[in-house]
Structure formats: C-alpha cells, structure tokens
C-alpha atoms as a PDB file:
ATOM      1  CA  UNK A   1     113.181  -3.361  10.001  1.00  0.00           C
ATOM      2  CA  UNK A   2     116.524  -2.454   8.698  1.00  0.00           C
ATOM      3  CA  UNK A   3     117.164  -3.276   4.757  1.00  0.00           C
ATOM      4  CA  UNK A   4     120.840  -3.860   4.014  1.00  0.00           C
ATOM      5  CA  UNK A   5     121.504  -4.489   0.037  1.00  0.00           C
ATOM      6  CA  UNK A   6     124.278  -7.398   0.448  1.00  0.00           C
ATOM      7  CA  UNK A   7     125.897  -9.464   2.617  1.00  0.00           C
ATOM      8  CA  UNK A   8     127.183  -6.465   4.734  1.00  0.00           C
ATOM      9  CA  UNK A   9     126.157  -6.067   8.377  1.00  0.00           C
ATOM     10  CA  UNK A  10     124.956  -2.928   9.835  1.00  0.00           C
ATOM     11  CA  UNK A  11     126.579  -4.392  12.969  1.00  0.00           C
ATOM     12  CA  UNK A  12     128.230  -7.207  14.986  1.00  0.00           C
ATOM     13  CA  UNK A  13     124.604  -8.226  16.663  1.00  0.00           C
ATOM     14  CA  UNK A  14     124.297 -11.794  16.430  1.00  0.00           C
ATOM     15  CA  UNK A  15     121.393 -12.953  14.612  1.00  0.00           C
ATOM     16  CA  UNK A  16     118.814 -16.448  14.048  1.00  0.00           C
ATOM     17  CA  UNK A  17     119.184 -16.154  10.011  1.00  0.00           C
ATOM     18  CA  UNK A  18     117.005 -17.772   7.149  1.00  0.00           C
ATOM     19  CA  UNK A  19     117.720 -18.128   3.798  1.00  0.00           C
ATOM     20  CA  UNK A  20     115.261 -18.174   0.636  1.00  0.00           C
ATOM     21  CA  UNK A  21     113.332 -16.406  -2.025  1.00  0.00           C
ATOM     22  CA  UNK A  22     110.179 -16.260  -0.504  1.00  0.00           C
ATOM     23  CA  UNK A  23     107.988 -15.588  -3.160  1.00  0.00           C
ATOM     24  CA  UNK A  24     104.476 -14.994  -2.047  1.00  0.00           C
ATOM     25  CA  UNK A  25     105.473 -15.126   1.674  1.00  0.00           C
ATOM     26  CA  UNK A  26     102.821 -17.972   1.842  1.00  0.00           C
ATOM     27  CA  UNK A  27     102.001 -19.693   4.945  1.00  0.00           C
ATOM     28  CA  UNK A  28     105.035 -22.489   4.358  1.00  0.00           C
ATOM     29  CA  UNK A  29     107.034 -19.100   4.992  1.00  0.00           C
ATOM     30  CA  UNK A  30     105.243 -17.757   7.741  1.00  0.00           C
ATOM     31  CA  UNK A  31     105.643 -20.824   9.863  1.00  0.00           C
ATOM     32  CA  UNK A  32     109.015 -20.976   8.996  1.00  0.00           C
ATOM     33  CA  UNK A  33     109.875 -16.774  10.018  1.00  0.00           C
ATOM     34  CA  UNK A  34     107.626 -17.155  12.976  1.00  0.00           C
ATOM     35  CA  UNK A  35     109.971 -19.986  14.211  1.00  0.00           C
ATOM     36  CA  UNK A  36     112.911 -17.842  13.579  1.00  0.00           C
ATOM     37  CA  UNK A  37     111.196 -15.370  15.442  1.00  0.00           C
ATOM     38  CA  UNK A  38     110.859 -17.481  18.491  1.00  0.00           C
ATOM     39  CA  UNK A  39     114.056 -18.871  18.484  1.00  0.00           C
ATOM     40  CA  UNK A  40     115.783 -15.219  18.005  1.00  0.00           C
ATOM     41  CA  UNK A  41     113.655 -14.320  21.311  1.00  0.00           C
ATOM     42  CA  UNK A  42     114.737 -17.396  23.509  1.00  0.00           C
ATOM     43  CA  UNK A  43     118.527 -17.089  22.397  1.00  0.00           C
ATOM     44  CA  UNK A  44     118.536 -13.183  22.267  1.00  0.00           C
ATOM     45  CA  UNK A  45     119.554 -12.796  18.856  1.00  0.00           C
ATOM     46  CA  UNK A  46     118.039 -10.779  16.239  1.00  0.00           C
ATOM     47  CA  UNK A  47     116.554 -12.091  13.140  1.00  0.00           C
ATOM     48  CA  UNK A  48     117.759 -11.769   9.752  1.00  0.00           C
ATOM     49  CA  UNK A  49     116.904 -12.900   6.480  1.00  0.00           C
ATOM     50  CA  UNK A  50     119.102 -13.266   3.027  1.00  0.00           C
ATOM     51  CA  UNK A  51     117.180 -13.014   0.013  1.00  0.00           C
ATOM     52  CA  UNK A  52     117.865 -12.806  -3.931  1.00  0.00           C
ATOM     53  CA  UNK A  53     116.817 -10.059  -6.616  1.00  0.00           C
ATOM     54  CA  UNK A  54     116.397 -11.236  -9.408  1.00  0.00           C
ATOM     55  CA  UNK A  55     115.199 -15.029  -8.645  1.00  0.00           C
ATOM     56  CA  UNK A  56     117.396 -17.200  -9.272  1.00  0.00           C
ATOM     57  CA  UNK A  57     115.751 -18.747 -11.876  1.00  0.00           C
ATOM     58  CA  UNK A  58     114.612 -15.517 -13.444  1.00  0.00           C
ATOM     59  CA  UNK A  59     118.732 -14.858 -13.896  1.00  0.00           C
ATOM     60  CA  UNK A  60     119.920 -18.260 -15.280  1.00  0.00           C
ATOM     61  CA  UNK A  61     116.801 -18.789 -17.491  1.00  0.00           C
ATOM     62  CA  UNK A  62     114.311 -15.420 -17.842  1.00  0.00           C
ATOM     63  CA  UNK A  63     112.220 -16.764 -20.541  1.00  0.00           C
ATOM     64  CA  UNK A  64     111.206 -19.511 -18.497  1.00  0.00           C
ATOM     65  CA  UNK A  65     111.218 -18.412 -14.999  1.00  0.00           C
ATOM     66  CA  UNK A  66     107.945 -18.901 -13.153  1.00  0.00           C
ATOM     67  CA  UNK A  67     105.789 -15.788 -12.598  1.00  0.00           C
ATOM     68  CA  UNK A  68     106.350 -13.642 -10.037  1.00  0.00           C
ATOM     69  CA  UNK A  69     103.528 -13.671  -7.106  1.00  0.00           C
ATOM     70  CA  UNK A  70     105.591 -10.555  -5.103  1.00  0.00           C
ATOM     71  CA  UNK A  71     107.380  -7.856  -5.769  1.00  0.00           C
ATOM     72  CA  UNK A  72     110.571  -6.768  -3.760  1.00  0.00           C
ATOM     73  CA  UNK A  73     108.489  -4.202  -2.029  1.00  0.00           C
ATOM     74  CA  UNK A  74     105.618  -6.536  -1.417  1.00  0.00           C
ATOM     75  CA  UNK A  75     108.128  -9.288   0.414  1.00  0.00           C
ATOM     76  CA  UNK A  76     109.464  -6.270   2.457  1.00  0.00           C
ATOM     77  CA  UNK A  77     106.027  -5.091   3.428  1.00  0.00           C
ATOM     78  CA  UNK A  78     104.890  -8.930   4.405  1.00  0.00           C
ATOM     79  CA  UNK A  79     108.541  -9.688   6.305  1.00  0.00           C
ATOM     80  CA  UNK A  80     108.312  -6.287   8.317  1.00  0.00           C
ATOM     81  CA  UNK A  81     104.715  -7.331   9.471  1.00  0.00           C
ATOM     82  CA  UNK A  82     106.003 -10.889  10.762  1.00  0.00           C
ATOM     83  CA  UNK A  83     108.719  -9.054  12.883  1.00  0.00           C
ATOM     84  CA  UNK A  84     111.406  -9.432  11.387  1.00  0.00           C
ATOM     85  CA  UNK A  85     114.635  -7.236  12.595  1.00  0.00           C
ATOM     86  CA  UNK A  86     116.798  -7.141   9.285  1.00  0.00           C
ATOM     87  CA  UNK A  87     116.800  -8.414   5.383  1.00  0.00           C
ATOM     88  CA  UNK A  88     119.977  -8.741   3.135  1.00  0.00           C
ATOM     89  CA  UNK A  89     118.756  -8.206  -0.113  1.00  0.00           C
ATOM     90  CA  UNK A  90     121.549  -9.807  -2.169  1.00  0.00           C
ATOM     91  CA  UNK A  91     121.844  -8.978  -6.095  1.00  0.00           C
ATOM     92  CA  UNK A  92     121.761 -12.360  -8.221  1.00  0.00           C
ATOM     93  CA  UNK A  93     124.252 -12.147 -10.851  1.00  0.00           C
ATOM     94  CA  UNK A  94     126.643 -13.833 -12.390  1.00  0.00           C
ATOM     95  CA  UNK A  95     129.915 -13.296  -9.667  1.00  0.00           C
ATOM     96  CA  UNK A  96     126.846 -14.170  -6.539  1.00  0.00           C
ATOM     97  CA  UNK A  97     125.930 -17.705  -9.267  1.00  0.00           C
ATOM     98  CA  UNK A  98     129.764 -18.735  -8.801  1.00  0.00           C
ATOM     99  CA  UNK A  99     130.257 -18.395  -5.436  1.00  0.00           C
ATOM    100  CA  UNK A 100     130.696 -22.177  -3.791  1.00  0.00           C
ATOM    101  CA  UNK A 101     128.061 -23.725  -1.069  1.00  0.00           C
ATOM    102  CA  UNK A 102     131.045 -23.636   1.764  1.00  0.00           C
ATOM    103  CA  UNK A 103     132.114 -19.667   1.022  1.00  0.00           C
ATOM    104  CA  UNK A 104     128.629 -18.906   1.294  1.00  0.00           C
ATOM    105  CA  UNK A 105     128.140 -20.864   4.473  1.00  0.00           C
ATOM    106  CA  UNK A 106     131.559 -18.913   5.713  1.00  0.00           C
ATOM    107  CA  UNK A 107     129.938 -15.685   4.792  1.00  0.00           C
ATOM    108  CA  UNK A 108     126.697 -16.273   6.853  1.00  0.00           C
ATOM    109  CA  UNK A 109     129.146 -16.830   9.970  1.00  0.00           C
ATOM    110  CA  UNK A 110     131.453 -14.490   9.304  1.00  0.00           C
ATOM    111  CA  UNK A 111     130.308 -11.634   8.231  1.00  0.00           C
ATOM    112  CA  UNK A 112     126.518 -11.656   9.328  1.00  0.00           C
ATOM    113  CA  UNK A 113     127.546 -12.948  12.405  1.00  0.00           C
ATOM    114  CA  UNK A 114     124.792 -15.773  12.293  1.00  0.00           C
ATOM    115  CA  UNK A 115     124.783 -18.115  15.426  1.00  0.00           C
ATOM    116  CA  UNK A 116     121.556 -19.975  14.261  1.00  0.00           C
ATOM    117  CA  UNK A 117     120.180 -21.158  10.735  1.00  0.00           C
ATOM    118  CA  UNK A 118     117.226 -21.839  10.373  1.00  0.00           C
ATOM    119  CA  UNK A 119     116.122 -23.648   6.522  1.00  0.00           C
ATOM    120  CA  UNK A 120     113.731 -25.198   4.656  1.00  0.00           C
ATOM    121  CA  UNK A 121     113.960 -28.935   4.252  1.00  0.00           C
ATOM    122  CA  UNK A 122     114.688 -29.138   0.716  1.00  0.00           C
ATOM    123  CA  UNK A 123     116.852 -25.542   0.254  1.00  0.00           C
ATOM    124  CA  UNK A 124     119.716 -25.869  -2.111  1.00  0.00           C
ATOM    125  CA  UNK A 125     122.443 -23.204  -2.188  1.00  0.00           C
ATOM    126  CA  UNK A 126     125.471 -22.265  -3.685  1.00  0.00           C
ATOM    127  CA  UNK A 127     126.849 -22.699  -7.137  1.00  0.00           C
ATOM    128  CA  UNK A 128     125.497 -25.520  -8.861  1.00  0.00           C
ATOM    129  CA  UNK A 129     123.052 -26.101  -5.847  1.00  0.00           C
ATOM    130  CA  UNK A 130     125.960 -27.861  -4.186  1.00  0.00           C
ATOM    131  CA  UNK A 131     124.834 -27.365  -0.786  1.00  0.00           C
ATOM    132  CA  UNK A 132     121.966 -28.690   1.314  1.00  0.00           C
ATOM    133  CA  UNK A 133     120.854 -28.862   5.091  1.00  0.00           C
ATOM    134  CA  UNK A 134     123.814 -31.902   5.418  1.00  0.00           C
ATOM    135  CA  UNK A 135     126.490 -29.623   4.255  1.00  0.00           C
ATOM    136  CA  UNK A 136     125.187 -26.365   6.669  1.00  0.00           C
ATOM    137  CA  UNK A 137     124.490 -28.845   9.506  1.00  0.00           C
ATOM    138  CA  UNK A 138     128.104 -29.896   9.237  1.00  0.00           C
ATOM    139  CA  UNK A 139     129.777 -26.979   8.734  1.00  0.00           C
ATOM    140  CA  UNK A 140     127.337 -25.484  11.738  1.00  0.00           C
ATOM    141  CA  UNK A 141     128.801 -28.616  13.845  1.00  0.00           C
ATOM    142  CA  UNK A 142     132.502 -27.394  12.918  1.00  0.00           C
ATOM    143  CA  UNK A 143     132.024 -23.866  13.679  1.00  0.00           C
ATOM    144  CA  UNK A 144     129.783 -23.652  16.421  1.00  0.00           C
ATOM    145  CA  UNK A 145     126.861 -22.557  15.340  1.00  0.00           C
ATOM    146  CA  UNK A 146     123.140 -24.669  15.809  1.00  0.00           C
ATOM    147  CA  UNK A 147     121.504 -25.003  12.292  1.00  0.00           C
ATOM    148  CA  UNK A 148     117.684 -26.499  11.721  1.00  0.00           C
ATOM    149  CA  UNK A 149     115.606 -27.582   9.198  1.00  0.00           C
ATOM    150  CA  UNK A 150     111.792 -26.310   9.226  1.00  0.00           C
ATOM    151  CA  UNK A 151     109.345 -28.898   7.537  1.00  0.00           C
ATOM    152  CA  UNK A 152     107.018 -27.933   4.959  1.00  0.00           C
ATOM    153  CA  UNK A 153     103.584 -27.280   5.769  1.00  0.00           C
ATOM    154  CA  UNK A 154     100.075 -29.223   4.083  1.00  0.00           C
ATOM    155  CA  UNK A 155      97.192 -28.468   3.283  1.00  0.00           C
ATOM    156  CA  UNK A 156      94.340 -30.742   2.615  1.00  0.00           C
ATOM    157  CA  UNK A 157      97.316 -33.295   1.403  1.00  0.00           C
ATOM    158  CA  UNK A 158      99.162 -30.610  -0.486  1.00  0.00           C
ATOM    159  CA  UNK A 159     102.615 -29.141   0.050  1.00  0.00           C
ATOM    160  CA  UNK A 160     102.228 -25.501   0.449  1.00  0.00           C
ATOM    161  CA  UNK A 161     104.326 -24.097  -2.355  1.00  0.00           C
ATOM    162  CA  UNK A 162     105.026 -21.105  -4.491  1.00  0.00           C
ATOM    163  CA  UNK A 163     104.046 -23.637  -7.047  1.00  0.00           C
ATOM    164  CA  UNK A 164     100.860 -24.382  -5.539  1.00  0.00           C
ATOM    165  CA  UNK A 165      99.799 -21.051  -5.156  1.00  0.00           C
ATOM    166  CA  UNK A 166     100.519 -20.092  -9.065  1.00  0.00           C
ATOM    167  CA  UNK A 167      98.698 -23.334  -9.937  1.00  0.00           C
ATOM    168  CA  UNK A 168      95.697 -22.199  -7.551  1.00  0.00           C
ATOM    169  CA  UNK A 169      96.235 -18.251  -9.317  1.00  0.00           C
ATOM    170  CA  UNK A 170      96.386 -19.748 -12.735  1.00  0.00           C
ATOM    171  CA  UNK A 171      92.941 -21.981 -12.795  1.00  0.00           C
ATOM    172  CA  UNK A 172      91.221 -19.211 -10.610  1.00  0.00           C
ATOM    173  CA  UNK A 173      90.624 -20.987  -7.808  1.00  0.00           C
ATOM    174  CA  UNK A 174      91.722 -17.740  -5.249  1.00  0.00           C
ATOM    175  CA  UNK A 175      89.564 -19.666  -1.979  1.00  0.00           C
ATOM    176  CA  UNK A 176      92.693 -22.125  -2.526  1.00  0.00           C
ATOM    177  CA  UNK A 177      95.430 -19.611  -3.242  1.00  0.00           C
ATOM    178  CA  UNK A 178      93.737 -17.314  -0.110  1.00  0.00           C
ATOM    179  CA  UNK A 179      94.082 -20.965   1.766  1.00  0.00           C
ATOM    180  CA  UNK A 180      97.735 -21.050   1.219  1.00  0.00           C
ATOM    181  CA  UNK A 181      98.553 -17.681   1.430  1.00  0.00           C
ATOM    182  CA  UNK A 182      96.371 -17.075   4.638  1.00  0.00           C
ATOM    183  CA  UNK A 183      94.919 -13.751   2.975  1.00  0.00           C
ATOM    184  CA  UNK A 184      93.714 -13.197  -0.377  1.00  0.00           C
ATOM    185  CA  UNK A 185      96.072 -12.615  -2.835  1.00  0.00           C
ATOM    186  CA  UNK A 186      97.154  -9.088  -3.861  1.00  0.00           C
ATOM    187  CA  UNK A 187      99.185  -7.301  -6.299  1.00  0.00           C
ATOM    188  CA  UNK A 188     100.340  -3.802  -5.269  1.00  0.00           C
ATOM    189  CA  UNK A 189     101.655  -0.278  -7.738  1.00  0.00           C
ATOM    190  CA  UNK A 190     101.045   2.836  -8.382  1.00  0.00           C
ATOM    191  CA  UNK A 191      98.702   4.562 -10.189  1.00  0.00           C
ATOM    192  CA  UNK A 192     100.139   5.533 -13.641  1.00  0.00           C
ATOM    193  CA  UNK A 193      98.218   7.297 -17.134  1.00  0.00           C
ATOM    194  CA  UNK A 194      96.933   4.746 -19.137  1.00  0.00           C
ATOM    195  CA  UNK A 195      95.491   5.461 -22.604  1.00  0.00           C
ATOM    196  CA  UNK A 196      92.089   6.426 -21.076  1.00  0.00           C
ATOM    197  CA  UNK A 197      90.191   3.493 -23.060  1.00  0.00           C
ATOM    198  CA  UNK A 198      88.152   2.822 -20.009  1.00  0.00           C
ATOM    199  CA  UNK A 199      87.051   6.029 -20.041  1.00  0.00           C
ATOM    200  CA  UNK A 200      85.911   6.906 -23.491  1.00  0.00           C
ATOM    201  CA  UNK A 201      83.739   2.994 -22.978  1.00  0.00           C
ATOM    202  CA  UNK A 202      82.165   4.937 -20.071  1.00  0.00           C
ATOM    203  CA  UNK A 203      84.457   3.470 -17.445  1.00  0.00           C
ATOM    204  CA  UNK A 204      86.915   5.226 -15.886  1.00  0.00           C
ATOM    205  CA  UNK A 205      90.104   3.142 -14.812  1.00  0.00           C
ATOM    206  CA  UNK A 206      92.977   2.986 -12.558  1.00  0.00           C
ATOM    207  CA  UNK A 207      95.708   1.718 -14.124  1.00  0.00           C
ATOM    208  CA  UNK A 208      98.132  -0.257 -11.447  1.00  0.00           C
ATOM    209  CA  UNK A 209     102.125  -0.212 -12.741  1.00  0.00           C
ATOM    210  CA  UNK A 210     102.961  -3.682 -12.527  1.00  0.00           C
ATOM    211  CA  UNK A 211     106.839  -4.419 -11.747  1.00  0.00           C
ATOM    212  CA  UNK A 212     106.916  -8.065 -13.771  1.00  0.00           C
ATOM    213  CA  UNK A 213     105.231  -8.294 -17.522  1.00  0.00           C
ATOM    214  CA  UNK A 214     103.898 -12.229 -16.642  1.00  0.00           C
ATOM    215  CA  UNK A 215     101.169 -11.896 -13.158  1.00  0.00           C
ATOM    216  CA  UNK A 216     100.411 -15.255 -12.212  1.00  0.00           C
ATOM    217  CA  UNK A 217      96.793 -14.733 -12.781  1.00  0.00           C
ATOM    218  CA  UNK A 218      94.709 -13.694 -15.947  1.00  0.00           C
ATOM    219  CA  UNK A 219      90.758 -12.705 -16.130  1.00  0.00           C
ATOM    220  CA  UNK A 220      88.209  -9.797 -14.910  1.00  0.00           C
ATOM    221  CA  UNK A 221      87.950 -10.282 -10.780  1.00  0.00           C
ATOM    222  CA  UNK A 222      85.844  -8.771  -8.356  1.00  0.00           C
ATOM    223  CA  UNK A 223      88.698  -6.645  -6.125  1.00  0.00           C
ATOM    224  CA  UNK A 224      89.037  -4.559  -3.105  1.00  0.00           C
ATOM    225  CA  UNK A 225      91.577  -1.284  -3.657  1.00  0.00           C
ATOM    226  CA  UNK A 226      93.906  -0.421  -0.632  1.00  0.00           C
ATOM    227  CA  UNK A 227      94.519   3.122  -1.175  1.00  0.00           C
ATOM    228  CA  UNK A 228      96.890   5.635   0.878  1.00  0.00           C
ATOM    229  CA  UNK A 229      94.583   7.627   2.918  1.00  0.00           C
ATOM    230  CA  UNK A 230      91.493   6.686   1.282  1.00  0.00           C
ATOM    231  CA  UNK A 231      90.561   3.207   2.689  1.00  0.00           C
ATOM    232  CA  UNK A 232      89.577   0.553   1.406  1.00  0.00           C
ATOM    233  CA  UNK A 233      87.124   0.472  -2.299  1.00  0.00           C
ATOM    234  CA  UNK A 234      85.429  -1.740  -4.058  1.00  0.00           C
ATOM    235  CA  UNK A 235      85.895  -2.668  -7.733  1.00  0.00           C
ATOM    236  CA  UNK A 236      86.012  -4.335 -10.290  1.00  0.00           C
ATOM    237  CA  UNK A 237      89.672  -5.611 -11.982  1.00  0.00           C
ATOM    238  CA  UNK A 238      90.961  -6.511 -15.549  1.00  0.00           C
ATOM    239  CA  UNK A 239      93.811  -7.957 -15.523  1.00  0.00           C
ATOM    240  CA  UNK A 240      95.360  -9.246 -19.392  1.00  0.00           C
ATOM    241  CA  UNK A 241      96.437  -8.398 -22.606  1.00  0.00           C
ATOM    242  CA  UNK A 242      93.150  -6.417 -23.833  1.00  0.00           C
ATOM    243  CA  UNK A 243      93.446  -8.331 -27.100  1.00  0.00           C
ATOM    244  CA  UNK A 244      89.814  -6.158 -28.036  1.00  0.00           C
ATOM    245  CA  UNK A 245      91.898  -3.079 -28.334  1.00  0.00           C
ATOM    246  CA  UNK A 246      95.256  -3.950 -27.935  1.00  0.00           C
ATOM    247  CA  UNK A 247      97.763  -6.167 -29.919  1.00  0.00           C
ATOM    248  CA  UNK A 248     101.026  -5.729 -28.461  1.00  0.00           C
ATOM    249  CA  UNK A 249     100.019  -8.477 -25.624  1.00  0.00           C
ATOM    250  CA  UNK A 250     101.688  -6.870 -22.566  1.00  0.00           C
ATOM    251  CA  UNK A 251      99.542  -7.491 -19.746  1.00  0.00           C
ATOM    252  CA  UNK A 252      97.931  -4.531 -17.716  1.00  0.00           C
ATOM    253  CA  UNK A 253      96.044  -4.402 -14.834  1.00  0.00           C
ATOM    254  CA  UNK A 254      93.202  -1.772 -14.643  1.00  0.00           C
ATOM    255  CA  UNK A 255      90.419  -1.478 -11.844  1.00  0.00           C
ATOM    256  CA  UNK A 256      87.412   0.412 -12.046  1.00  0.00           C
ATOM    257  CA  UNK A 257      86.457   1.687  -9.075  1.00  0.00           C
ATOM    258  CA  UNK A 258      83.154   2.299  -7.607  1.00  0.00           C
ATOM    259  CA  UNK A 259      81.168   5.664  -7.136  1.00  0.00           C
ATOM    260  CA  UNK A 260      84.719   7.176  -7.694  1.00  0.00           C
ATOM    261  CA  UNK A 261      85.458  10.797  -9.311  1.00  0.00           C
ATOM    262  CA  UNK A 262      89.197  11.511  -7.097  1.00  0.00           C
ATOM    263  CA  UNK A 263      92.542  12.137  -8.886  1.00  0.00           C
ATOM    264  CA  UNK A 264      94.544   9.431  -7.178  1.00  0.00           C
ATOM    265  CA  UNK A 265      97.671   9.591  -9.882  1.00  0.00           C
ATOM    266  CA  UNK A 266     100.764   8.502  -8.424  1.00  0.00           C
ATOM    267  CA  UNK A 267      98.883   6.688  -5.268  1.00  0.00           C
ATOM    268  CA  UNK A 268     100.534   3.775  -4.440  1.00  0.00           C
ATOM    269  CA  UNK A 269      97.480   1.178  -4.661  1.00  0.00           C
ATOM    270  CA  UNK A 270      97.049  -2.484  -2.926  1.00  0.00           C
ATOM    271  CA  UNK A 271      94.525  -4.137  -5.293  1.00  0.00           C
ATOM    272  CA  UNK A 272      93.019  -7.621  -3.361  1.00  0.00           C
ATOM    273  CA  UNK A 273      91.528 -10.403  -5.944  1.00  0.00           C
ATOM    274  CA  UNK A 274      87.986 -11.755  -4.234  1.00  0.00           C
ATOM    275  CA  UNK A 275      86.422 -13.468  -6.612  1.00  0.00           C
ATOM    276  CA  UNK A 276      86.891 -14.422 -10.244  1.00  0.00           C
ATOM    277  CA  UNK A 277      84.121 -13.454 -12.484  1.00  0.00           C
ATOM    278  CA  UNK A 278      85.075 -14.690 -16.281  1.00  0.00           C
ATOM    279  CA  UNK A 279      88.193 -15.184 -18.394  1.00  0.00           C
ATOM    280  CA  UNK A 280      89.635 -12.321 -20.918  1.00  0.00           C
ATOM    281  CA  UNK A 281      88.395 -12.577 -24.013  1.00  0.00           C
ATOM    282  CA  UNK A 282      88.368 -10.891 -27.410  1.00  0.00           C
ATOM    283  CA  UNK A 283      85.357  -9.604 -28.630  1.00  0.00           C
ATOM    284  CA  UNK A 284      84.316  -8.830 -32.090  1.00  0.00           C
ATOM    285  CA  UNK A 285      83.838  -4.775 -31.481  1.00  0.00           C
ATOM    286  CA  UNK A 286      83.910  -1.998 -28.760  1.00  0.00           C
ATOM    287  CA  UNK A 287      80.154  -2.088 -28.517  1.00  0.00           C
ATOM    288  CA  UNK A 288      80.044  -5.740 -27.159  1.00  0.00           C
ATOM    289  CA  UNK A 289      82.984  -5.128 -25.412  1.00  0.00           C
ATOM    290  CA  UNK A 290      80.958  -2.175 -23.503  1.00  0.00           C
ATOM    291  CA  UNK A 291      78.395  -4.297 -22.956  1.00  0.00           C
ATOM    292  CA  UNK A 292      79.892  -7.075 -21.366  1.00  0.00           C
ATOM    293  CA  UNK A 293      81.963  -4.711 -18.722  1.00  0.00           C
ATOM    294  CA  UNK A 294      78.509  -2.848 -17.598  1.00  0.00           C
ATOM    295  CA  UNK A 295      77.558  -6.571 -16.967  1.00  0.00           C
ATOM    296  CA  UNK A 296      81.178  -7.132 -14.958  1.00  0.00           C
ATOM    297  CA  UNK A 297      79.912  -3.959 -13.037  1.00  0.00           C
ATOM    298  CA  UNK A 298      76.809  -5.322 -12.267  1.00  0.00           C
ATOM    299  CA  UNK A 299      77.772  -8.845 -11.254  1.00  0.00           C
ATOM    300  CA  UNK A 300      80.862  -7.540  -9.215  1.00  0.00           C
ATOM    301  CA  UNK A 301      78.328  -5.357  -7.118  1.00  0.00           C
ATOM    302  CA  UNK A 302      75.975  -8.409  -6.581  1.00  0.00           C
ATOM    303  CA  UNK A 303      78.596  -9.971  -4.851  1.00  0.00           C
ATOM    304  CA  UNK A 304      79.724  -7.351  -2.683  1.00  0.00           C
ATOM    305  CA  UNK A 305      76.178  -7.105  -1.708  1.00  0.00           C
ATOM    306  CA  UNK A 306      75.867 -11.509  -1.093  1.00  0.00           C
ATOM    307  CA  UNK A 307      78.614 -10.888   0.824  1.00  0.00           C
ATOM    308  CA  UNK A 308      78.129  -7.744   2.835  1.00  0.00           C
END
C-alpha cells in the first residue's frame, strides 16, 4: 500500500476513491472499503482513500473533540489489511478548512484521477460542510465520473458509528464495541521508561506511549499483548490517571505482563482489551493499592483460564 501525504498522485492510474476519517475502521467502514474494493476490481481501477490528520474536529475545536479510537498508524495498519492500493493522508489546517466543496470535488478528478466515488450517506465536505452526496453526484454527472453512496450498517437496531463504539468503550461494555468493530478493540505504542512504580509495588510494568492524552476507555482490563517477535501474552492493563500516586491526571496505560522477566524497551506493542475487571480508583495508601492489583492479577488469570 502506497502512502502519499496530500492530494498528490504517485501516478496517472485511475482509481475507485473514498473519502472519510475513519476512526476506528469499524465494520460501517469495512463494508464500505470492501465495496470499493470490488468495484476497483470489476472496473480495473485501483483504490484510494483521502483521509485527514488532525480530525477535523480535533482542528476547529481541540478541547472538545471526541477521543480518538486510532492512531494514524493504527488506520494504516487496518486499511493495508482490507486491500487497499493507496491513502492520501491530507494535513487539516487552516488553508485545507477554506478550500470550497466544488474545488475539492475538482481536485479528486483532477489530480487523483478518480473515475469512481464511493461515500458514506451522510458525508459532508468542504468548507463549511457545503457539500454532500447531491453536490458530488452532480458534479460526477457533469464530468463523467460514476459516484455512490454506501448505507450505514446496524446492529441490533443501532447505527454502527464511531460514536457508538466510544459510547460502548466508555461504559465498558467491549462484547458491544468488539460487535461493532468485528475484533476487540486495541490500542497500539511502544514501550517507553515509566517511573518504575509498578515495580517497586512488586509489579513490573510495560508502559505503552500513547499518541492522544484522552483514550476512549478508562479502568483495569484483562488484555492480550501483541509483541514483535514474541507472540502473543497475557496481562493484565491499567489504563487512567493513577490518581493513588499521581496528580498531574495525564492518562497512562501500563500492562503487567505475565511470567515475564524480557527487556522489551522500544518494542512496538499491540495491547487487546478482553474483559473489563473494575473502574480506577483512588485508594487511601500504597499498601491497599498493592493489595487490590495482586487481586487484578488473580482475577485476570481466572479468566484466561474460564476461557482457555
């Protein structure tokens, strides 16, 4: 999969193109890049993808943009997998935010060379979020290229939804979140130095770098680690503010990893949420605190062994 960083092609190859942020690739997503997919096959095109870094919303309005479920490399990872041939990674700033619905429509055709669009229903575009699947179809029409719109997909009654997935993340319910996602969900780093509290409590700790200061999920969580060349190990996750020994409040996500001794610093680490065992909470000294992770241990191994 190629990686271009804006709206430059690498070449004049036609292409099926979508459009989005795609944040979780969730199984809304999927449906709609494994129809691209097809079509790019029975038209011989390639397929292409424009994105945005930073989110939108993260650029107009930071202090209130939703939390991030993926990181850049985490998209790229998931939109390789599905098959795709080429992503435009476009910055979002404040020149990008200005640029009208019809120039960027223009751009599509005429640079990228797209000959089919493919959308979701309800995509706006373009400064102001003046354009819609109306304006593209027409515009398509005019300039001879086909452009659809991809429905959203349900489940059990729900839209599937970046939304729905935080809301699922947020009130622990990861069977729904796994549901919409169609895996469970992850959040991938590397390993960095931490201020070895886990260790001097008698539990070692790998502490995962994470790219955005607000994950969409809180708590202590049974996990399984994705490590480069070490497989797959079992865990057990803290993910919060440590508000027992910490008071800055920046969230940090440690795992403690099973019958493990190796120096993996600087391993680049896949850490899978399976099951939520309590929320964060401050306690009123180090010796509870202690006390209460040997029991996160314990349960966390009970339920690898329920569900062996």
């Amino acid at each position: 999969m190629k990686i271009q960083r804006g709206l430059y092609p690498p070449d004049t190859q036609p292409v099926a193109l979508t459009i989005g942020n795609f944040d979780g690739v969730h199984m809304g997503h999927q449906a709609l890049l494994n129809e691209l997919r097809t079509v790019a096959l029975g038209r011989g095109l390639q397929t292409a993808m424009v994105i945005f870094e930073p989110h939108p919303r993260e650029f107009f309005n930071p202090q209130q943009a939703p939390a991030r479920l993926t990181s850049l490399r985490e998209k790229l990872e998931r939109f390789a997998a599905l098959g795709m041939d080429r992503v435009h990674v476009c910055r979002f700033d404040a020149q990008f935010a200005q640029m009208s619905a019809v120039d960027f429509i223009n751009v599509l055709h005429e640079k990228l060379f797209a000959r089919f669009i493919l959308i979701g229903d309800d995509f706006r575009f373009g400064s102001g979020r003046g354009g819609d699947f109306a304006l593209m179809e027409k515009i398509g029409a005019m300039h001879g290229f086909a452009v659809k719109a991809v429905h959203s997909v349900q489940s059990d009654g729900v839209r599937v939804s970046s939304t729905a997935v935080r809301a699922a993340l947020a009130a622990g319910q990861l069977r729904t979140a796994q549901r919409y996602l169609g895996r469970h969900y992850s959040i991938s780093g590397r390993v960095v130095h931490g201020d070895g509290v886990g260790k001097t409590l008698g539990f070692p700790t790998a502490n995962i770098q994470l790219k955005h200061n607000s994950p969409p999920l809180s708590g202590i969580y049974v996990v399984n680690v994705h490590a480069e060349s070490l497989g797959v190990l079992q865990g057990v996750a803290s993910l919060g503010v440590r508000p027992t020994v910490k008071h800055d409040g920046k969230p940090v996500l440690e795992v403690h990893l099973f019958e493990f001794e190796q120096q993996i610093y600087g391993k680049h680490l896949r850490v899978e949420f399976l099951q939520k065992l309590r929320d964060e909470e401050k306690f009123p000294d180090v010796v509870t605190l202690t006390r209460q992770i040997a029991l996160d241990v314990e349960h966390a191994k009970k339920w690898f062994e329920q569900h062996d």
